[in-house]
ModelCIF file with pLDDT and N, C-alpha, C, O atoms, coordinates in Angstrom:
data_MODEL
#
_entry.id   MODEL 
#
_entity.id                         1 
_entity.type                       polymer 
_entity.pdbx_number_of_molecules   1 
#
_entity_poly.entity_id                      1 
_entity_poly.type                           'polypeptide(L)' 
_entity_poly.nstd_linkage                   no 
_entity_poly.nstd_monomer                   no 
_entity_poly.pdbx_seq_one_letter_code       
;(UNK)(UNK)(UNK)(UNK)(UNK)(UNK)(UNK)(UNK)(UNK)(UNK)(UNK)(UNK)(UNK)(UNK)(UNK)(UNK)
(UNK)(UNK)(UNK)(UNK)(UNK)(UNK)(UNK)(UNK)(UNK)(UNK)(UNK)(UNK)(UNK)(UNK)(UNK)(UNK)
(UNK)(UNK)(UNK)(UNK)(UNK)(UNK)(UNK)
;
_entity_poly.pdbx_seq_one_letter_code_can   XXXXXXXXXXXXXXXXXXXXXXXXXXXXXXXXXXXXXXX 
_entity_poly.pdbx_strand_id                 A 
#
loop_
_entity_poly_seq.entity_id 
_entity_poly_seq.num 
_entity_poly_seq.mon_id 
_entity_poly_seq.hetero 
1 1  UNK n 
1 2  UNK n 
1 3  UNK n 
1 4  UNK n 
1 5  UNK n 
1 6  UNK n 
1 7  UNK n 
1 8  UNK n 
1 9  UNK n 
1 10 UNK n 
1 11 UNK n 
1 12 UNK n 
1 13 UNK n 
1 14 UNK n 
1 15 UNK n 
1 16 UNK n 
1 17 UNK n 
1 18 UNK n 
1 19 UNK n 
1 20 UNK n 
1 21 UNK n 
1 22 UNK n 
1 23 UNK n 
1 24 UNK n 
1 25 UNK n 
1 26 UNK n 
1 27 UNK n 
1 28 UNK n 
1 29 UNK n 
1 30 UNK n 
1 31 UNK n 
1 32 UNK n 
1 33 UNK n 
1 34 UNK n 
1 35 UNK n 
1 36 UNK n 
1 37 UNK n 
1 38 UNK n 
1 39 UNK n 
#
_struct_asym.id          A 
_struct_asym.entity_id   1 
#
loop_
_ma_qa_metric.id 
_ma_qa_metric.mode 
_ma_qa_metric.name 
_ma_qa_metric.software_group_id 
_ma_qa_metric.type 
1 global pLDDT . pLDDT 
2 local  pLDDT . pLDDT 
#
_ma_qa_metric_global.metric_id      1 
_ma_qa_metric_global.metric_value   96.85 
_ma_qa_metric_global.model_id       1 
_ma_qa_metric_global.ordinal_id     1 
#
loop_
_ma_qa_metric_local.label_asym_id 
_ma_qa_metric_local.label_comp_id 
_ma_qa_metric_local.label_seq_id 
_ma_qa_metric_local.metric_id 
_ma_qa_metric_local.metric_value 
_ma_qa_metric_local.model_id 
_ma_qa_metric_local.ordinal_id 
A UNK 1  2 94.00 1 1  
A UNK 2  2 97.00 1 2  
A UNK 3  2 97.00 1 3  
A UNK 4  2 97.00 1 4  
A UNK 5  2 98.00 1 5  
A UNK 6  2 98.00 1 6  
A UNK 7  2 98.00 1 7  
A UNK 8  2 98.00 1 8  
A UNK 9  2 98.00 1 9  
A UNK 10 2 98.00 1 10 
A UNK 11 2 98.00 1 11 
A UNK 12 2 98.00 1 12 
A UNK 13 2 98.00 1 13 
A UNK 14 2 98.00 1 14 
A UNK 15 2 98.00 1 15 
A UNK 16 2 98.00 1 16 
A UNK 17 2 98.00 1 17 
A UNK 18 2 97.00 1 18 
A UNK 19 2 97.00 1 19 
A UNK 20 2 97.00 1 20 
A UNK 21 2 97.00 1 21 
A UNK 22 2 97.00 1 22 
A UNK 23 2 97.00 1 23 
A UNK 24 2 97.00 1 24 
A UNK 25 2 97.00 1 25 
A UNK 26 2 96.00 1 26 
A UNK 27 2 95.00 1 27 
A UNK 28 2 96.00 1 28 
A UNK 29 2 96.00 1 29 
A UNK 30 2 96.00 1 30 
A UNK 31 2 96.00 1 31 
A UNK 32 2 97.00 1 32 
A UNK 33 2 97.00 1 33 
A UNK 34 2 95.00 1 34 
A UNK 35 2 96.00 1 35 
A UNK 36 2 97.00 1 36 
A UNK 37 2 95.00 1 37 
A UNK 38 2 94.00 1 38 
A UNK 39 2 96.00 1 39 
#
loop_
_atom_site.group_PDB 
_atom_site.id 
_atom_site.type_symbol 
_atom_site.label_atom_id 
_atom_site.label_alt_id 
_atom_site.label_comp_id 
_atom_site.label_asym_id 
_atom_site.label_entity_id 
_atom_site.label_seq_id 
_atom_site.pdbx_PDB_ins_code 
_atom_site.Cartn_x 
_atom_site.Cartn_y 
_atom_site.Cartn_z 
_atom_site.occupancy 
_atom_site.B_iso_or_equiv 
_atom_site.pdbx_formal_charge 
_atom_site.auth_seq_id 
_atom_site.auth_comp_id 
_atom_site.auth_asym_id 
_atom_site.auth_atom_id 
_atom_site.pdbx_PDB_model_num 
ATOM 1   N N  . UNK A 1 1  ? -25.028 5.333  -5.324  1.00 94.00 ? 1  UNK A N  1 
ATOM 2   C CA . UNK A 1 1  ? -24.458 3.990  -5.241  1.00 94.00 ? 1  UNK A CA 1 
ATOM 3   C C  . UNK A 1 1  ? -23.487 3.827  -4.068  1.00 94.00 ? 1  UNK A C  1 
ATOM 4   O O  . UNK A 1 1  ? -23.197 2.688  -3.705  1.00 94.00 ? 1  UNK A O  1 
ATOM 5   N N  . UNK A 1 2  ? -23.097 4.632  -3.607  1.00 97.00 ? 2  UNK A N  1 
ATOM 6   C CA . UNK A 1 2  ? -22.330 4.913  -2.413  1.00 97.00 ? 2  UNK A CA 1 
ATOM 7   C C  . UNK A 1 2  ? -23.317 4.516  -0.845  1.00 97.00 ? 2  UNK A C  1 
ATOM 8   O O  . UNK A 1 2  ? -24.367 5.047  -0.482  1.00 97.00 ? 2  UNK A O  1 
ATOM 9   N N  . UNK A 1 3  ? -22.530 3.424  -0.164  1.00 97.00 ? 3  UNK A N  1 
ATOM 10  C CA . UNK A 1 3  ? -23.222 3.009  1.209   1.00 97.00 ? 3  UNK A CA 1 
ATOM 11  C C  . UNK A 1 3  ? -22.674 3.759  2.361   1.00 97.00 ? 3  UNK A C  1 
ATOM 12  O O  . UNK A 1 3  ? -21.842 3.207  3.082   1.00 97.00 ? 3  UNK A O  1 
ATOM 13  N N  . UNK A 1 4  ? -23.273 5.601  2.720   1.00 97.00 ? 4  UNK A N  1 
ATOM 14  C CA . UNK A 1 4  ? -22.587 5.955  3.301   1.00 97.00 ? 4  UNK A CA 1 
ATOM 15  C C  . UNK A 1 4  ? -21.723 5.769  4.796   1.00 97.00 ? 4  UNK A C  1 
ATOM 16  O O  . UNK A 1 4  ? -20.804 6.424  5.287   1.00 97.00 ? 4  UNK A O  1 
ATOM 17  N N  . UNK A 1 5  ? -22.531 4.469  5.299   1.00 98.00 ? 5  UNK A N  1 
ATOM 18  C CA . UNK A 1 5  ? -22.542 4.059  6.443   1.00 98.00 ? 5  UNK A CA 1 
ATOM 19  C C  . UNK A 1 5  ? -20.854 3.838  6.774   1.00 98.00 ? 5  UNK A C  1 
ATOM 20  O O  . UNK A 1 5  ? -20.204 4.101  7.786   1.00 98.00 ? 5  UNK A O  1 
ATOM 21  N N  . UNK A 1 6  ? -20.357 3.090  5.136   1.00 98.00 ? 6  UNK A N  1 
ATOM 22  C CA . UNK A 1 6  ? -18.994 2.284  5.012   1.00 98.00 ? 6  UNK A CA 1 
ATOM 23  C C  . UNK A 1 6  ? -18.289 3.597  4.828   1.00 98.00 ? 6  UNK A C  1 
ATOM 24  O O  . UNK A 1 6  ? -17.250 3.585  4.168   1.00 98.00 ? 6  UNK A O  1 
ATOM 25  N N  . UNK A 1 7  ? -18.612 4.434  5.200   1.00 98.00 ? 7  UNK A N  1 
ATOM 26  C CA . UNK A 1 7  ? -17.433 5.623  4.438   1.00 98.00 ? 7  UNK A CA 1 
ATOM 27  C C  . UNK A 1 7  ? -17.350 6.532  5.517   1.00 98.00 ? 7  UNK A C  1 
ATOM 28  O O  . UNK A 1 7  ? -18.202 6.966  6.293   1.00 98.00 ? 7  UNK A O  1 
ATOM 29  N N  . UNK A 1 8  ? -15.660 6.798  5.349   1.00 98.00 ? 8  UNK A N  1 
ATOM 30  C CA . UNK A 1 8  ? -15.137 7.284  6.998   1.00 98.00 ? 8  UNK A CA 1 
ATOM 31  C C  . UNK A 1 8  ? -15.037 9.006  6.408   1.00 98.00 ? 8  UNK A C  1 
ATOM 32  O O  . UNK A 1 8  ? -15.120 9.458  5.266   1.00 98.00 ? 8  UNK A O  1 
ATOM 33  N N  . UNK A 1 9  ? -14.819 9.705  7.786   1.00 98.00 ? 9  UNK A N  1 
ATOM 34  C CA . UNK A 1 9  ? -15.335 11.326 7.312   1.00 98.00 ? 9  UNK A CA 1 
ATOM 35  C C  . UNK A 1 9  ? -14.362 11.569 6.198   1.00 98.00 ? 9  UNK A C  1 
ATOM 36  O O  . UNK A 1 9  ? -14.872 12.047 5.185   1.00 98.00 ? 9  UNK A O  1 
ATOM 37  N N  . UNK A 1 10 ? -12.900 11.316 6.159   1.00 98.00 ? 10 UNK A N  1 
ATOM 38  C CA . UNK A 1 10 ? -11.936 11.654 5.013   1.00 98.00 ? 10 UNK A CA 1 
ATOM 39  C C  . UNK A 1 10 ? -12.412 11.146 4.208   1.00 98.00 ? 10 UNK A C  1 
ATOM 40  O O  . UNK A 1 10 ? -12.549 11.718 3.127   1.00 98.00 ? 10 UNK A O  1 
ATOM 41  N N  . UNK A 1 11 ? -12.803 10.014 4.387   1.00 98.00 ? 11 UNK A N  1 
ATOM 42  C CA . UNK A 1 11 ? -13.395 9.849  2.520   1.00 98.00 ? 11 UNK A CA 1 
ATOM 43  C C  . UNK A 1 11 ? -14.730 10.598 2.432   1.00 98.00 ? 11 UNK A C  1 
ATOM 44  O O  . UNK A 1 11 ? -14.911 10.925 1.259   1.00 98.00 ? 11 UNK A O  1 
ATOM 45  N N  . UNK A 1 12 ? -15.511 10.905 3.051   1.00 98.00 ? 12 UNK A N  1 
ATOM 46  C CA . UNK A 1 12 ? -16.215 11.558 2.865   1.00 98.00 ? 12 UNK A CA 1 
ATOM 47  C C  . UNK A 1 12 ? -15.786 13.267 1.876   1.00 98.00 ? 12 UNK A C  1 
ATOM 48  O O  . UNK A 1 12 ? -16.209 13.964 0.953   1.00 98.00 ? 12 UNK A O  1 
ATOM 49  N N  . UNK A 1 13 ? -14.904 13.210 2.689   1.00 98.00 ? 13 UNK A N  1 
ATOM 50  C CA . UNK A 1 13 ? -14.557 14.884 2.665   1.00 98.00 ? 13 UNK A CA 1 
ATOM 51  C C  . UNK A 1 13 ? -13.490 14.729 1.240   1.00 98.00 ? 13 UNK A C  1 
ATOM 52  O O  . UNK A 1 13 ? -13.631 15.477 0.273   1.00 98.00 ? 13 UNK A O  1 
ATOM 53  N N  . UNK A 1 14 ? -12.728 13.954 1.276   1.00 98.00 ? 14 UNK A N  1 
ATOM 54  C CA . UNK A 1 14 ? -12.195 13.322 -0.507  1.00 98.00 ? 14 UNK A CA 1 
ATOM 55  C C  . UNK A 1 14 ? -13.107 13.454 -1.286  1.00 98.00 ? 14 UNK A C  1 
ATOM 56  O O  . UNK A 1 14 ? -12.995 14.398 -2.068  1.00 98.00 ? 14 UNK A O  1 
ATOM 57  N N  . UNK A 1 15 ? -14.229 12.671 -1.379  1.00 98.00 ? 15 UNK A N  1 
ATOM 58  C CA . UNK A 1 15 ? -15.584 12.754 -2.711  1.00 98.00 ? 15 UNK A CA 1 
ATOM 59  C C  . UNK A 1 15 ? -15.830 14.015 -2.644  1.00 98.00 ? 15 UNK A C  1 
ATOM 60  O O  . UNK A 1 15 ? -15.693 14.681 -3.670  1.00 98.00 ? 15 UNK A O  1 
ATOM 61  N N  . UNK A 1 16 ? -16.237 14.618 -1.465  1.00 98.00 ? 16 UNK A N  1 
ATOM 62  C CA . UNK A 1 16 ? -16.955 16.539 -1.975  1.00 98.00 ? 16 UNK A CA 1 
ATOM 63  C C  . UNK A 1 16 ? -15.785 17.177 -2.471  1.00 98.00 ? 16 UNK A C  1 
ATOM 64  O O  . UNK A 1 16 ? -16.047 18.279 -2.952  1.00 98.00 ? 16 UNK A O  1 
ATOM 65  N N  . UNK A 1 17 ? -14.353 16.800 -2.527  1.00 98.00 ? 17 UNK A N  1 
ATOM 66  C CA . UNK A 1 17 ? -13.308 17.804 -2.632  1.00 98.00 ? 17 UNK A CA 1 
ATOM 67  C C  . UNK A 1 17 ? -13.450 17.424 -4.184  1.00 98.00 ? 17 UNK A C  1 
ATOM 68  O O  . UNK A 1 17 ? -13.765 18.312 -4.975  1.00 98.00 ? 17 UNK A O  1 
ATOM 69  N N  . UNK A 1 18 ? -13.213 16.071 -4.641  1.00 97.00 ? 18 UNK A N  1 
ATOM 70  C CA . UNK A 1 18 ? -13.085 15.775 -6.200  1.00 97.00 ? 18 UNK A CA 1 
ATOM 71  C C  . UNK A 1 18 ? -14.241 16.610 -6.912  1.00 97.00 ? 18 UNK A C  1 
ATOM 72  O O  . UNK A 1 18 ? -14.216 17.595 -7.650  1.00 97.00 ? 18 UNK A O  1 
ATOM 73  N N  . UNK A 1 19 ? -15.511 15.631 -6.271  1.00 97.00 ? 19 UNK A N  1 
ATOM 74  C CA . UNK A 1 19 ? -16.656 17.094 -6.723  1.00 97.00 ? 19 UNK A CA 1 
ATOM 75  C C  . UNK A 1 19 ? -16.192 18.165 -7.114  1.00 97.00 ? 19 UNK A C  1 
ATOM 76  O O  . UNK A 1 19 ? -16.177 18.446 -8.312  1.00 97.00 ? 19 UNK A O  1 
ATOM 77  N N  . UNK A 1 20 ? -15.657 19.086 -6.045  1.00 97.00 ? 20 UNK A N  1 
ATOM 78  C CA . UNK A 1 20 ? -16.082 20.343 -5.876  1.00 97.00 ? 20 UNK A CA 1 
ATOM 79  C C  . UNK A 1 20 ? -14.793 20.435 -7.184  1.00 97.00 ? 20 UNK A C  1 
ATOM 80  O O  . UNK A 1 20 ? -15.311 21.052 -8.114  1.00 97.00 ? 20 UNK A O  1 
ATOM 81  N N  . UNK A 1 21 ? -13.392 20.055 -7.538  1.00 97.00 ? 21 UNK A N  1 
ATOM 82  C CA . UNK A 1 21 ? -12.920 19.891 -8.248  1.00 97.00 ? 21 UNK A CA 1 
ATOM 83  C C  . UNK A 1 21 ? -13.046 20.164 -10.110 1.00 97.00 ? 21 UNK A C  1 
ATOM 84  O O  . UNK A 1 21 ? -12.421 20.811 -10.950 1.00 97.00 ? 21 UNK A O  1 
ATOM 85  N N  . UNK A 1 22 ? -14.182 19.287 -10.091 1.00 97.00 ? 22 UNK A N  1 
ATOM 86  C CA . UNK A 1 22 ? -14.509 19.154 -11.365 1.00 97.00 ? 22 UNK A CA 1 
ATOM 87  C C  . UNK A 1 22 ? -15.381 20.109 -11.662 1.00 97.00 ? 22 UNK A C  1 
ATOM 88  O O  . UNK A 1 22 ? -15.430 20.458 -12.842 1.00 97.00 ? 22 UNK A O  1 
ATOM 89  N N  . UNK A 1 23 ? -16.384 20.844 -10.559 1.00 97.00 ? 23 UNK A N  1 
ATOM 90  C CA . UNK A 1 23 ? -16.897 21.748 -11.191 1.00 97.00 ? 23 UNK A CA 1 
ATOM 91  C C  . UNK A 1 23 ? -16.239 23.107 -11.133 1.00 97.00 ? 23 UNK A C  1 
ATOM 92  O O  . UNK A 1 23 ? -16.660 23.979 -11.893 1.00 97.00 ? 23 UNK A O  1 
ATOM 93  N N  . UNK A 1 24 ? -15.010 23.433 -10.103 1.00 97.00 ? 24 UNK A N  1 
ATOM 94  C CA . UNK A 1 24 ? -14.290 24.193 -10.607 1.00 97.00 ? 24 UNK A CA 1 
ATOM 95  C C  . UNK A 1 24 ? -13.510 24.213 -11.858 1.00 97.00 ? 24 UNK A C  1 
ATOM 96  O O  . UNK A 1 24 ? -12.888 25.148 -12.360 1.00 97.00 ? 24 UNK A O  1 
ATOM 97  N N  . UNK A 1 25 ? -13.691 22.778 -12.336 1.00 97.00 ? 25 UNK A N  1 
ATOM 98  C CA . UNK A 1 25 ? -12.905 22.787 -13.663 1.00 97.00 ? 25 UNK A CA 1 
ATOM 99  C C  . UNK A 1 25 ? -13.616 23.210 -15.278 1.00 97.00 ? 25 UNK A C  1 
ATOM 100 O O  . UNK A 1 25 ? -13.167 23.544 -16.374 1.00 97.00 ? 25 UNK A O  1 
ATOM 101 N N  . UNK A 1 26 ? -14.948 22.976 -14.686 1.00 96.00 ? 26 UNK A N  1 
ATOM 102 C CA . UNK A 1 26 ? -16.016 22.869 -15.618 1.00 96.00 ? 26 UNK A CA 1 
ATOM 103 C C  . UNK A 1 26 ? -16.663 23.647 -15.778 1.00 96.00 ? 26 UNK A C  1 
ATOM 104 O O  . UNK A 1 26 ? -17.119 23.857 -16.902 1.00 96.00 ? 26 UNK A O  1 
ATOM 105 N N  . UNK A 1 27 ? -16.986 24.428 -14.680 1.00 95.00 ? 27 UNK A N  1 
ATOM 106 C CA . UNK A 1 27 ? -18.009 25.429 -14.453 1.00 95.00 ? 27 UNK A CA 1 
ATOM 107 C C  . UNK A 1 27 ? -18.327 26.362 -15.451 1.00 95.00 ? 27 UNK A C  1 
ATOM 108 O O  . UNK A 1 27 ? -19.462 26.375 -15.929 1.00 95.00 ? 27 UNK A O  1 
ATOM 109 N N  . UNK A 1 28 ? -17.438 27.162 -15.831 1.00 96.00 ? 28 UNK A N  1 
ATOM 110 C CA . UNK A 1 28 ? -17.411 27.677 -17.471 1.00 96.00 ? 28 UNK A CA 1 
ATOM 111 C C  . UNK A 1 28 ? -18.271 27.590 -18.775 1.00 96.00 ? 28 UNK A C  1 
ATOM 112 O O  . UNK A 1 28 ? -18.880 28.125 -19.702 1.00 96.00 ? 28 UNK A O  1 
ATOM 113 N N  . UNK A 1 29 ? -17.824 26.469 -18.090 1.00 96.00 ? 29 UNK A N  1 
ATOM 114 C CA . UNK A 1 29 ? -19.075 25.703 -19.786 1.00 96.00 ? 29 UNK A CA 1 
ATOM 115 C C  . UNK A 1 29 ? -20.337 25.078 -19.197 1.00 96.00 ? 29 UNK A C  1 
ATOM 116 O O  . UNK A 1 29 ? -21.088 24.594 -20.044 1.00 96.00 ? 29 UNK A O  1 
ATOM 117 N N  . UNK A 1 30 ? -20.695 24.992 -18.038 1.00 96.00 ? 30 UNK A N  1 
ATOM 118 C CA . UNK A 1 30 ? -21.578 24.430 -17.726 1.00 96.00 ? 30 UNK A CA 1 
ATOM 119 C C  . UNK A 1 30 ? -22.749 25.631 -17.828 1.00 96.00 ? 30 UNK A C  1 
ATOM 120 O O  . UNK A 1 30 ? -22.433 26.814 -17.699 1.00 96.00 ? 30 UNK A O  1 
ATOM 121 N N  . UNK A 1 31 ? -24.436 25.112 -18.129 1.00 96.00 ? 31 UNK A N  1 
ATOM 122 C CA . UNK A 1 31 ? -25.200 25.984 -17.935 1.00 96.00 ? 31 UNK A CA 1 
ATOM 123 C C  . UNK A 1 31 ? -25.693 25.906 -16.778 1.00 96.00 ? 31 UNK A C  1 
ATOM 124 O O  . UNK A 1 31 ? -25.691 24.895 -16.076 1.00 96.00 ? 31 UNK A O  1 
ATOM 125 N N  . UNK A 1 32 ? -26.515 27.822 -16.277 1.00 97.00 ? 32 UNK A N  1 
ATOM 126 C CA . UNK A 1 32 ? -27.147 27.281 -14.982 1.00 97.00 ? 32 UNK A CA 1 
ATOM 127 C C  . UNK A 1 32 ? -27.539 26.875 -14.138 1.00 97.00 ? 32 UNK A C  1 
ATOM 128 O O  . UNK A 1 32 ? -27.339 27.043 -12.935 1.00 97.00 ? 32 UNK A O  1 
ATOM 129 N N  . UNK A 1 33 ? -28.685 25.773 -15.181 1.00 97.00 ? 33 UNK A N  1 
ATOM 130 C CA . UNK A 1 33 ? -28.900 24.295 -14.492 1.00 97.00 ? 33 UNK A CA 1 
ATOM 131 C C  . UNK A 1 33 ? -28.221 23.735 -13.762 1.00 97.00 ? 33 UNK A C  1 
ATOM 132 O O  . UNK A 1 33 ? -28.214 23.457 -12.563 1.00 97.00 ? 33 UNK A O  1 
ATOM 133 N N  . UNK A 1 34 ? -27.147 23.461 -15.277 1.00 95.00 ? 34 UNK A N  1 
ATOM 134 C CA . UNK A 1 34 ? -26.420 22.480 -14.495 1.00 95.00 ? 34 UNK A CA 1 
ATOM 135 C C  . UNK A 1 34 ? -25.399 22.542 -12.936 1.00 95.00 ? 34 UNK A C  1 
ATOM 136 O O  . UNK A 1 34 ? -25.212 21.758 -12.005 1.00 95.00 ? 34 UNK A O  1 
ATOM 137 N N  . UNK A 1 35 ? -24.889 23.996 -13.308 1.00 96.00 ? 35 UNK A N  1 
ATOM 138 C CA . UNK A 1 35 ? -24.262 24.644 -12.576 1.00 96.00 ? 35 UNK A CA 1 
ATOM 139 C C  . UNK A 1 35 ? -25.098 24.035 -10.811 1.00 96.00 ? 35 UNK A C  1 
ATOM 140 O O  . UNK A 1 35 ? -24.545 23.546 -9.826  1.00 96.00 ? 35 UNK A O  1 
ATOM 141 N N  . UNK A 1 36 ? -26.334 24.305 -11.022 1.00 97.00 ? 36 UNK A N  1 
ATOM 142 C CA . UNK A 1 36 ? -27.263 24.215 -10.114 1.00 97.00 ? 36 UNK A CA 1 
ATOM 143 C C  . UNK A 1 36 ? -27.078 23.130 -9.698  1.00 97.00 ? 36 UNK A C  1 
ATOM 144 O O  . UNK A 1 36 ? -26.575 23.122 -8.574  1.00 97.00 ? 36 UNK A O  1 
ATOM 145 N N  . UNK A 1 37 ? -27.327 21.925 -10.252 1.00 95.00 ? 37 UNK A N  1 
ATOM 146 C CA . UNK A 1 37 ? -27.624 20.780 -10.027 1.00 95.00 ? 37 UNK A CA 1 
ATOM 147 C C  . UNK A 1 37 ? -25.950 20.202 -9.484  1.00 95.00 ? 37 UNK A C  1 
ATOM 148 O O  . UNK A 1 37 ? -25.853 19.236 -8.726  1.00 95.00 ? 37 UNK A O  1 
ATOM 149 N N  . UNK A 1 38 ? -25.123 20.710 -9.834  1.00 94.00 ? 38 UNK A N  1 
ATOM 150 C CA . UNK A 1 38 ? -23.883 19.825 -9.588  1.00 94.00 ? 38 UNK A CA 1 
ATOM 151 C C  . UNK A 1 38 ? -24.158 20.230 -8.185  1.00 94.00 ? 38 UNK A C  1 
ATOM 152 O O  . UNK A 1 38 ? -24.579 19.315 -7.477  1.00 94.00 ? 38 UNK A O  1 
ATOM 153 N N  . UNK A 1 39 ? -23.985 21.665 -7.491  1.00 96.00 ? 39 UNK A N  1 
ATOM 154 C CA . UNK A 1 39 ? -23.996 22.212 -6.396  1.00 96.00 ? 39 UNK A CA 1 
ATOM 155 C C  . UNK A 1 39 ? -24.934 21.487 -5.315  1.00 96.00 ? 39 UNK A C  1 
ATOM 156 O O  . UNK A 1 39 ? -25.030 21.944 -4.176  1.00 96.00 ? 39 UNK A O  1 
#
């Protein structure tokens, strides 16, 4: 849903950080897959 065109590199680099965030938060409980799929 994101129009990446409108989105400047910091925000760019903000969204992969929150990402990367939550699956450091999550990762634990997440299975393989999913593990996979967030990545």
């Amino acid at each position: 849903l994101i129009d990446f065109k409108l989105i400047t590199n910091f925000e760019r680099k903000y969204i992969k950080k929150y990402h990367q965030k939550i699956y450091n938060t999550l990762h634990p409980r997440l299975s393989i897959e999913y593990k996979n799929y967030f990545l």
